[in-house]
Protein backbone atom coordinates (compact mmCIF):
# COMPACT_ATOMS: atom_id res chain seq x y z
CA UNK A 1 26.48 -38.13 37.05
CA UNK A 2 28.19 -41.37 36.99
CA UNK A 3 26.44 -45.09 36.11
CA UNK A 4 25.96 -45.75 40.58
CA UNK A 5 24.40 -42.64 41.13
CA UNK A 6 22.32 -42.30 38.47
CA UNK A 7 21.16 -45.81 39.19
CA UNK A 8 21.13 -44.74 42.58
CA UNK A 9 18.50 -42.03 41.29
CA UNK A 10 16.35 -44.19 39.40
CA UNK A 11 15.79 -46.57 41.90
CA UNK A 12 14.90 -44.37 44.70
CA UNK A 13 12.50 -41.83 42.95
CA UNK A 14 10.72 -45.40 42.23
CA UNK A 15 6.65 -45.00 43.08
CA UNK A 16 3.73 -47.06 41.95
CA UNK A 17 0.25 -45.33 41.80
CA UNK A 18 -1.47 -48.51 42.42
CA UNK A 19 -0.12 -49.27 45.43
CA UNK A 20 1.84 -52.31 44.73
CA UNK A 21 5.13 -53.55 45.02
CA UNK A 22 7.39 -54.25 42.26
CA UNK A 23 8.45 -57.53 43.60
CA UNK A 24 12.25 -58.52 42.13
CA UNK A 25 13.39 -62.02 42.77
CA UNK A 26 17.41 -62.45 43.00
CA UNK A 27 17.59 -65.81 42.23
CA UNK A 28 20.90 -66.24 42.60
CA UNK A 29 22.50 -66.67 46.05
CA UNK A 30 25.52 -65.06 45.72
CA UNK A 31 23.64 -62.07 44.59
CA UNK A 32 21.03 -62.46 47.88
CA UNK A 33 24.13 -62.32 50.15
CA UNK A 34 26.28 -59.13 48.10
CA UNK A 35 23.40 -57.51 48.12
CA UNK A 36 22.42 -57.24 51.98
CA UNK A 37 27.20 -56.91 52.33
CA UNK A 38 26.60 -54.08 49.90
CA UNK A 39 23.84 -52.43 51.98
CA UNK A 40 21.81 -52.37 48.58
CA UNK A 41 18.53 -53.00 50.04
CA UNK A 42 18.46 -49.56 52.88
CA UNK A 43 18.56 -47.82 49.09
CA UNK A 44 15.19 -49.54 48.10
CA UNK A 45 11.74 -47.36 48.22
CA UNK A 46 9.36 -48.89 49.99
CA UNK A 47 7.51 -49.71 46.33
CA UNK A 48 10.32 -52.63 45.59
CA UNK A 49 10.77 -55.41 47.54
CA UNK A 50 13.15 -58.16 46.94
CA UNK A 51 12.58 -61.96 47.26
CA UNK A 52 14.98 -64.52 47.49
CA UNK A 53 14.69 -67.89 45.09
CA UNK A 54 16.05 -71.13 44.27
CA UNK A 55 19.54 -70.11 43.28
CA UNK A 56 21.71 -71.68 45.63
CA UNK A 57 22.68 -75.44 44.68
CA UNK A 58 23.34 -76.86 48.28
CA UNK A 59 19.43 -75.35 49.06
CA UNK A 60 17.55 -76.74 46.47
CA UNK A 61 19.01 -80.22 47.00
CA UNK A 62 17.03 -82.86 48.81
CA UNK A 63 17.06 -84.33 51.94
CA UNK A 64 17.19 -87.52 49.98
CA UNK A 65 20.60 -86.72 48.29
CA UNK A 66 22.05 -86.61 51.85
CA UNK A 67 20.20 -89.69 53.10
CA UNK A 68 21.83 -91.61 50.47
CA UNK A 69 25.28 -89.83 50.42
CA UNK A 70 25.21 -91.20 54.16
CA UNK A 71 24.03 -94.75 53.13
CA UNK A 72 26.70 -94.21 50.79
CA UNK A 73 29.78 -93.75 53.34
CA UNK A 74 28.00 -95.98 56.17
CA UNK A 75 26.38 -98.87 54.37
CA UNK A 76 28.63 -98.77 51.26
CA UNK A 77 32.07 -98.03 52.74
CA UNK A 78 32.70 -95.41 49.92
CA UNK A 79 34.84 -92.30 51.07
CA UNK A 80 33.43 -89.34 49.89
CA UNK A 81 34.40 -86.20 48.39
CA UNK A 82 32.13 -82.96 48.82
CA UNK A 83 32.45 -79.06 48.47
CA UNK A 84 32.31 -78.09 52.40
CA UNK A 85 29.17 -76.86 52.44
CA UNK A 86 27.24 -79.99 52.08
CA UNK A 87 28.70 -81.59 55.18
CA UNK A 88 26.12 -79.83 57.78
CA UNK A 89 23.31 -79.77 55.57
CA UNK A 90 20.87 -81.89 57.73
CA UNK A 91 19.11 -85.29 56.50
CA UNK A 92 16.69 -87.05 57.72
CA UNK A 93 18.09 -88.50 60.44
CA UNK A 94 22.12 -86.98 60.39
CA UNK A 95 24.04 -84.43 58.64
CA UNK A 96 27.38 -86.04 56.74
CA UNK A 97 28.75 -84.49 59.58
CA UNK A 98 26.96 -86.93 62.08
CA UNK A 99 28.19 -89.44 59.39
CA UNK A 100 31.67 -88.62 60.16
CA UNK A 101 31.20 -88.82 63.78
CA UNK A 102 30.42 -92.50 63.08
CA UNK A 103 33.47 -93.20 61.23
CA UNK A 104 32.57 -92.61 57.86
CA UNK A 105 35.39 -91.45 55.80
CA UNK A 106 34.11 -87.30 54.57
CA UNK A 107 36.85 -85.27 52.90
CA UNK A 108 36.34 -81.52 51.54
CA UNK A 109 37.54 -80.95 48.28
CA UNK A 110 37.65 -77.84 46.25
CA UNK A 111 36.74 -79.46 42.74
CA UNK A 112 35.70 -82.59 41.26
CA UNK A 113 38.97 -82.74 39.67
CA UNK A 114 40.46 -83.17 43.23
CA UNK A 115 38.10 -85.92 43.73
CA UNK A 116 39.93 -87.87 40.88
CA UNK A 117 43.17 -87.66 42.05
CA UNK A 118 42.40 -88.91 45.52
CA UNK A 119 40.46 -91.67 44.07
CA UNK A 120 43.89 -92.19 41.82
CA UNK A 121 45.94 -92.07 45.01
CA UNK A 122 43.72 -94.52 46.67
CA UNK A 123 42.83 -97.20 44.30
CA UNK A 124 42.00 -99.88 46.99
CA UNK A 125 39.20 -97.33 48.15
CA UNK A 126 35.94 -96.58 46.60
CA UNK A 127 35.75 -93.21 46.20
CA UNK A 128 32.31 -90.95 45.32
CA UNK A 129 32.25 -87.13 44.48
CA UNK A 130 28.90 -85.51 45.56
CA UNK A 131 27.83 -84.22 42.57
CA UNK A 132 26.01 -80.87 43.12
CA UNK A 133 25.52 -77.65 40.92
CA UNK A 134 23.49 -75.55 38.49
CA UNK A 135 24.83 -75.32 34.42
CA UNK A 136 28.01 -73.04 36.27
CA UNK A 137 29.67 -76.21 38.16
CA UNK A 138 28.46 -79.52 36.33
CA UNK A 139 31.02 -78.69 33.55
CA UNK A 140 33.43 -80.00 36.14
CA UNK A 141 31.88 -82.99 37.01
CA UNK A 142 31.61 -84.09 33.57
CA UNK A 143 35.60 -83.60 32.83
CA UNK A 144 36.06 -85.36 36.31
CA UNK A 145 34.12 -88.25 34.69
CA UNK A 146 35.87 -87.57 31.41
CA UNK A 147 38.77 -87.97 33.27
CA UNK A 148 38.24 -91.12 35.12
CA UNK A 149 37.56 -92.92 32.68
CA UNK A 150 40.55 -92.01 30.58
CA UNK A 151 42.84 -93.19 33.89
CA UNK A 152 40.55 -96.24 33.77
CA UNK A 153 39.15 -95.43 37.46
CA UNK A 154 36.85 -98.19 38.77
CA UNK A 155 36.88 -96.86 41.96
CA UNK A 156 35.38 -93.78 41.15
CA UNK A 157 31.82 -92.74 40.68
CA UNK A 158 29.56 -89.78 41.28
CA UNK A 159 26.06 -89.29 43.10
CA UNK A 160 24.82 -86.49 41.39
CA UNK A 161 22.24 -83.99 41.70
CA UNK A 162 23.10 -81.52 39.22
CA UNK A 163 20.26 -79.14 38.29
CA UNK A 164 19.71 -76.65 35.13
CA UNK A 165 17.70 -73.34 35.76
CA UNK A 166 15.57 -72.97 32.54
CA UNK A 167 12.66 -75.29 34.08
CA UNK A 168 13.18 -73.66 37.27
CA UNK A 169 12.02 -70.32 36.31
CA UNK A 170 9.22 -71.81 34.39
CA UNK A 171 8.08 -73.30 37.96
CA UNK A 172 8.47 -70.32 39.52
CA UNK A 173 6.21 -67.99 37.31
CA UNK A 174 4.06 -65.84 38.80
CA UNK A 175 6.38 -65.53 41.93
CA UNK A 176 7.89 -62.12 41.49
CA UNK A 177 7.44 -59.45 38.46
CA UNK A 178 10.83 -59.92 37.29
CA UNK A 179 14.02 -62.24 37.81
CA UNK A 180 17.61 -61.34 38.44
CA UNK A 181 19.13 -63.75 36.68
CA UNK A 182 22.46 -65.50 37.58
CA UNK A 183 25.30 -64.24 35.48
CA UNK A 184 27.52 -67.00 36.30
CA UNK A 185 24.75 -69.50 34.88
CA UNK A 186 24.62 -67.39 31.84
CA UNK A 187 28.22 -67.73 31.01
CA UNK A 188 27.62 -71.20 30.27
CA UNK A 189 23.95 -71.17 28.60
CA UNK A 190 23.84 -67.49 26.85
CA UNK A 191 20.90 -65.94 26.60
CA UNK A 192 18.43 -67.51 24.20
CA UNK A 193 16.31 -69.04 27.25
CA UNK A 194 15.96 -65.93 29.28
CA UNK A 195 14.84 -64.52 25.79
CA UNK A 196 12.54 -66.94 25.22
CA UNK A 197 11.28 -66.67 28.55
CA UNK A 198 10.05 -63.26 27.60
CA UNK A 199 7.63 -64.73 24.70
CA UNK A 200 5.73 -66.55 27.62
CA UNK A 201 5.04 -63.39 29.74
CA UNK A 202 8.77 -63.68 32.14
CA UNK A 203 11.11 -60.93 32.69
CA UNK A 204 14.30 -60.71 33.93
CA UNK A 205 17.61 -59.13 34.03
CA UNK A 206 21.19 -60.80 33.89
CA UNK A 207 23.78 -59.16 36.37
CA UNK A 208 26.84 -59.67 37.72
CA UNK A 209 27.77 -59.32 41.11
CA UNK A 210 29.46 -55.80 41.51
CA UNK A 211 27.95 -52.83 43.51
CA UNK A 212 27.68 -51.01 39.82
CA UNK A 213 26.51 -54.29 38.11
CA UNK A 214 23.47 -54.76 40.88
CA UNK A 215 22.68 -51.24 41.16
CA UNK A 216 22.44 -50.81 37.24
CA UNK A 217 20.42 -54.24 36.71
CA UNK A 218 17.78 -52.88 39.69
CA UNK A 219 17.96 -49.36 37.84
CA UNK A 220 17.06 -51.86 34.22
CA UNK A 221 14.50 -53.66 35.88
CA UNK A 222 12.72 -50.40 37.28
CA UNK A 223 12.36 -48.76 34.29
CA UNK A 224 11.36 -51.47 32.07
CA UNK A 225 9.05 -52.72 34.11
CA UNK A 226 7.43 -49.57 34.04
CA UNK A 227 6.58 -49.72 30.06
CA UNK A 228 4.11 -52.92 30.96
CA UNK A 229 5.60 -55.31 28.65
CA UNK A 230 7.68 -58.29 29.58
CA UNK A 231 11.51 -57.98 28.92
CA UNK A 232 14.77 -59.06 28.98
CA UNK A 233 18.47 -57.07 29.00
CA UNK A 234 21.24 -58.45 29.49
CA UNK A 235 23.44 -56.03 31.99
CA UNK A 236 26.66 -58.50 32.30
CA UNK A 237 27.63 -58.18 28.90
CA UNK A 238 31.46 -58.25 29.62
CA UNK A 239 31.18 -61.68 30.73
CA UNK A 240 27.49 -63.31 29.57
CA UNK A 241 27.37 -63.39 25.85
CA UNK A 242 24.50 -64.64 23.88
CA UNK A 243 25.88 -68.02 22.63
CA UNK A 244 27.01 -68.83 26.14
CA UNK A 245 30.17 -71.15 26.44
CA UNK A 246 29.80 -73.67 23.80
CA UNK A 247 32.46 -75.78 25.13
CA UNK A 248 30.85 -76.37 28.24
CA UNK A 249 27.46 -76.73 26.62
CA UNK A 250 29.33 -79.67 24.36
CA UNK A 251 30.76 -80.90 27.41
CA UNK A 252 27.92 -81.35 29.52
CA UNK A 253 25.70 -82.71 26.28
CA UNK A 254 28.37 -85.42 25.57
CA UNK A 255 28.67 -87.10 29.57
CA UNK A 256 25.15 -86.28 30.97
CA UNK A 257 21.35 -86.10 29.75
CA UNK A 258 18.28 -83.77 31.02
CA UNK A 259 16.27 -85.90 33.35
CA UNK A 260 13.02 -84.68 36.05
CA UNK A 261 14.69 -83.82 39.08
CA UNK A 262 13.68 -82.79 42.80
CA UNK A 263 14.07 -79.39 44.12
CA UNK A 264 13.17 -78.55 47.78
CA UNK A 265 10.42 -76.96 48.18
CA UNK A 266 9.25 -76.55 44.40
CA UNK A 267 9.01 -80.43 44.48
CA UNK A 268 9.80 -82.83 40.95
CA UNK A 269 10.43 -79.92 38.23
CA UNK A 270 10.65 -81.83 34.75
CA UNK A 271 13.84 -82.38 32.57
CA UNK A 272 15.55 -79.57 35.24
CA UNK A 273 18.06 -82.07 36.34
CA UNK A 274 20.94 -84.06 34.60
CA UNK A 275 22.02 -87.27 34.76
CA UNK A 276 25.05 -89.63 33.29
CA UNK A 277 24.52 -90.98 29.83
CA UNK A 278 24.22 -94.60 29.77
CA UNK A 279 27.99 -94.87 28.32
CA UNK A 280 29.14 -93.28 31.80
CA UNK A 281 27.09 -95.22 33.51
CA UNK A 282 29.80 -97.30 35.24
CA UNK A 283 30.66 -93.99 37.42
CA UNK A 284 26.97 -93.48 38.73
CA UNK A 285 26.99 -94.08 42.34
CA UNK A 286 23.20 -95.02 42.40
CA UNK A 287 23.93 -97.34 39.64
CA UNK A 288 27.14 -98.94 40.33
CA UNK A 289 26.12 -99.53 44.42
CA UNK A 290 21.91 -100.14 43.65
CA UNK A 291 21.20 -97.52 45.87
CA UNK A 292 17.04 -97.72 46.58
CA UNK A 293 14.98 -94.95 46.28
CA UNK A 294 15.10 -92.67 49.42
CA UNK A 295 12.27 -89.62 49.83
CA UNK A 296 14.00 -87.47 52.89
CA UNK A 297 11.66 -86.13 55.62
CA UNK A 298 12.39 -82.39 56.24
CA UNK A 299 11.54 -80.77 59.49
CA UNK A 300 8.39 -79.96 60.04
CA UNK A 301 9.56 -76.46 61.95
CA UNK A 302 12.13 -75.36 58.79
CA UNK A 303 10.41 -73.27 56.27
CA UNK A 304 13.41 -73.68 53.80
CA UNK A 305 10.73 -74.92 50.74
CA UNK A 306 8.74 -71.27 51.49
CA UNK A 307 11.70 -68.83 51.42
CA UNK A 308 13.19 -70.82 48.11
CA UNK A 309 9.82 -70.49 46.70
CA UNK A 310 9.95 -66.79 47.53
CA UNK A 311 6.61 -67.13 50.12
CA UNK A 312 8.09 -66.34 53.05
CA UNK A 313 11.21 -64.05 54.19
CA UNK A 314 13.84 -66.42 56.62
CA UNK A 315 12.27 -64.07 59.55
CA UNK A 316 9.22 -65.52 59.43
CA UNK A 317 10.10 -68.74 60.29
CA UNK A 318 9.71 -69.29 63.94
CA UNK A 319 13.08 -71.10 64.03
CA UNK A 320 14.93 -68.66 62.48
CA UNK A 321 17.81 -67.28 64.57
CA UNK A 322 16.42 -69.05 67.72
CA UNK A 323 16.74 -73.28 66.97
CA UNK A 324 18.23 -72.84 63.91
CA UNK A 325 21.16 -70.94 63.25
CA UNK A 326 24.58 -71.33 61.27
CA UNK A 327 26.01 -73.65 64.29
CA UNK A 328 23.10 -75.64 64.50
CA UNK A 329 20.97 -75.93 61.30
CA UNK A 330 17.64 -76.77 61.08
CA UNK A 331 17.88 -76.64 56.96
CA UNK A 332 20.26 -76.25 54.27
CA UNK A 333 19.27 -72.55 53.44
CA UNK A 334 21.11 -71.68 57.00
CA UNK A 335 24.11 -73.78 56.14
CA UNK A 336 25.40 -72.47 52.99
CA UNK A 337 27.19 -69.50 52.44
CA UNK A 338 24.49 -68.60 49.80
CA UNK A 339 21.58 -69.56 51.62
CA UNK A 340 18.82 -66.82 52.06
CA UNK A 341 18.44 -67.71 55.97
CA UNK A 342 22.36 -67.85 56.09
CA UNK A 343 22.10 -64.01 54.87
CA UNK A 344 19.19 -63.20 56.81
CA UNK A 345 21.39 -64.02 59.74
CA UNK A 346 24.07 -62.52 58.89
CA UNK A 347 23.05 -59.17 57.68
CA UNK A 348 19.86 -58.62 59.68
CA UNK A 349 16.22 -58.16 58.16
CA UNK A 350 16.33 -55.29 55.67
């Protein structure tokens, strides 16, 4: 029998005396949305169920990041630079999208790198890269700043709201039996924290994002969860190995700092953010244009803080699919192409 149908096996012989559901959050979004493409959850008994969490970086970011990245290109007169999912994410009162519509200068850009060299090309211009990202992407926006200030760019800055998932999980304990950890996350960090994790009562699994890779990881999680004991294995071996990728761990240490940092939905979750060390602090956008504080208003009818929380399924929402859909976003979990809701969509309720 070969590794996908002997997980296969495992996972749908699955019962529970008790009753209960072995509840499995993925919190990764990429692994939310291959999951329902791979048609992984018609396989599950009815004694699994799987959540969605906090693993997508344009979800768990603010309404406040997107008020000010508007103040930012409407107030400020800075162009800015953004992966293409932020641009619909709604704020409080417009999208960057609306933004645009009132002549604010939005580009799409594919890295932060790209964000330098546009900023190079247009020195007269003050350019600022929206910052976004777990420990997988902020290795780029600290060589962007690297960069920058190598080339001596004064008209370059970030607005960041880069996030690290250790905290995170911490926050979210007690919401499922057992995590699916991100494999792309620990490429960078290893796997000392999941480990740790395990001392404090957390389990989890690292995958990766193949049909095999999922399918095994589930078929992991099953059976250890059945000895009673928290746990950890790490099932993405060929790409997550223990010490991580010190290079971008030295990387990100050097240009930024842990600070407390806002999710949506799980609220401030302490030292789970980073920020730019005071030596970069010429090329923070808050800094550099004395941005105020701004708390965003979410609305009231998006449930967007429940389903990244795991307390609700995207169905369950009342705007789900009816107001709200991928062409007209009520929240940012609709808009992204890792978004739970966005998958929900998509793939239909499974």
């Amino acid at each position: 029998m070969n590794t996908i149908e002997n997980a296969k096996e495992i996972i749908s012989s699955y019962k529970r005396e008790d009753g209960k559901k072995l509840r499995i959050m993925e919190v990764c979004g990429t692994h939310t949305h291959e999951i329902f493409r791979l048609g992984i959850r018609k396989l599950l008994p009815e004694s699994v169920e799987l959540i969605s969490g906090p693993g997508c970086p344009v979800c768990v970011t603010p309404i406040g990041f997107i008020d000010e990245a508007c103040m930012l290109a409407l107030e400020k007169g800075a162009e800015i630079c953004t992966f293409g999912d932020l641009i619909r994410v709604p704020g409080t009162e417009m999208s960057l999208a609306g933004a645009r519509s009132k002549g604010a200068v939005i580009k799409t850009v594919y890295s932060p790198l790209d964000a330098v060299s546009y900023a190079e090309s247009h020195r007269d211009e003050q350019v600022v890269f929206l910052a976004v990202g777990f420990e997988t992407t902020t290795p780029s926006a600290c060589l962007a700043v690297e960069k920058a200030k190598k080339l001596g760019l004064e008209n370059f800055s970030i607005l960041g709201a880069n996030k690290t998932m250790p905290n995170a999980y911490k926050a979210l304990e007690g919401s499922a039996d057992a995590f699916l950890y991100p494999g792309h996350v620990n490429a960078i960090t290893g796997t000392a924290v999941c480990e740790e994790l395990v001392k404090k009562g957390v389990s989890g699994v690292v995958t990766g994002f193949t049909a095999a890779e999922l399918l095994t990881a589930l078929a992991v999680t099953i059976e250890l969860s059945q000895r009673g004991e928290p746990f950890f294995r790490n099932c993405y071996p060929r790409v997550v190995k223990p010490e991580g990728n010190p290079a971008a761990i030295k990387l990100m240490e050097k240009v930024m700092t842990p600070c407390d940092s806002e999710w949506r939905g799980l609220g401030i979750i302490p030292m789970s953010g980073m920020i730019l060390r005071d030596e970069y602090a010429d090329f923070d956008a808050r800094k550099k244009f004395a941005l105020p504080k701004i708390t965003g208003k979410p609305n009231p009818a998006c449930r967007c803080g429940d389903v990244l929380q795991g307390k609700c399924k995207p169905s369950d929402c009342k705007v789900f699919g009816k107001v709200c859909t991928p062409l007209h976003p009520i929240g940012a979990c609709m808009v992204s192409n890792e978004g739970a809701c966005s998958a929900y969509y998509q793939y239909g309720n499974l």
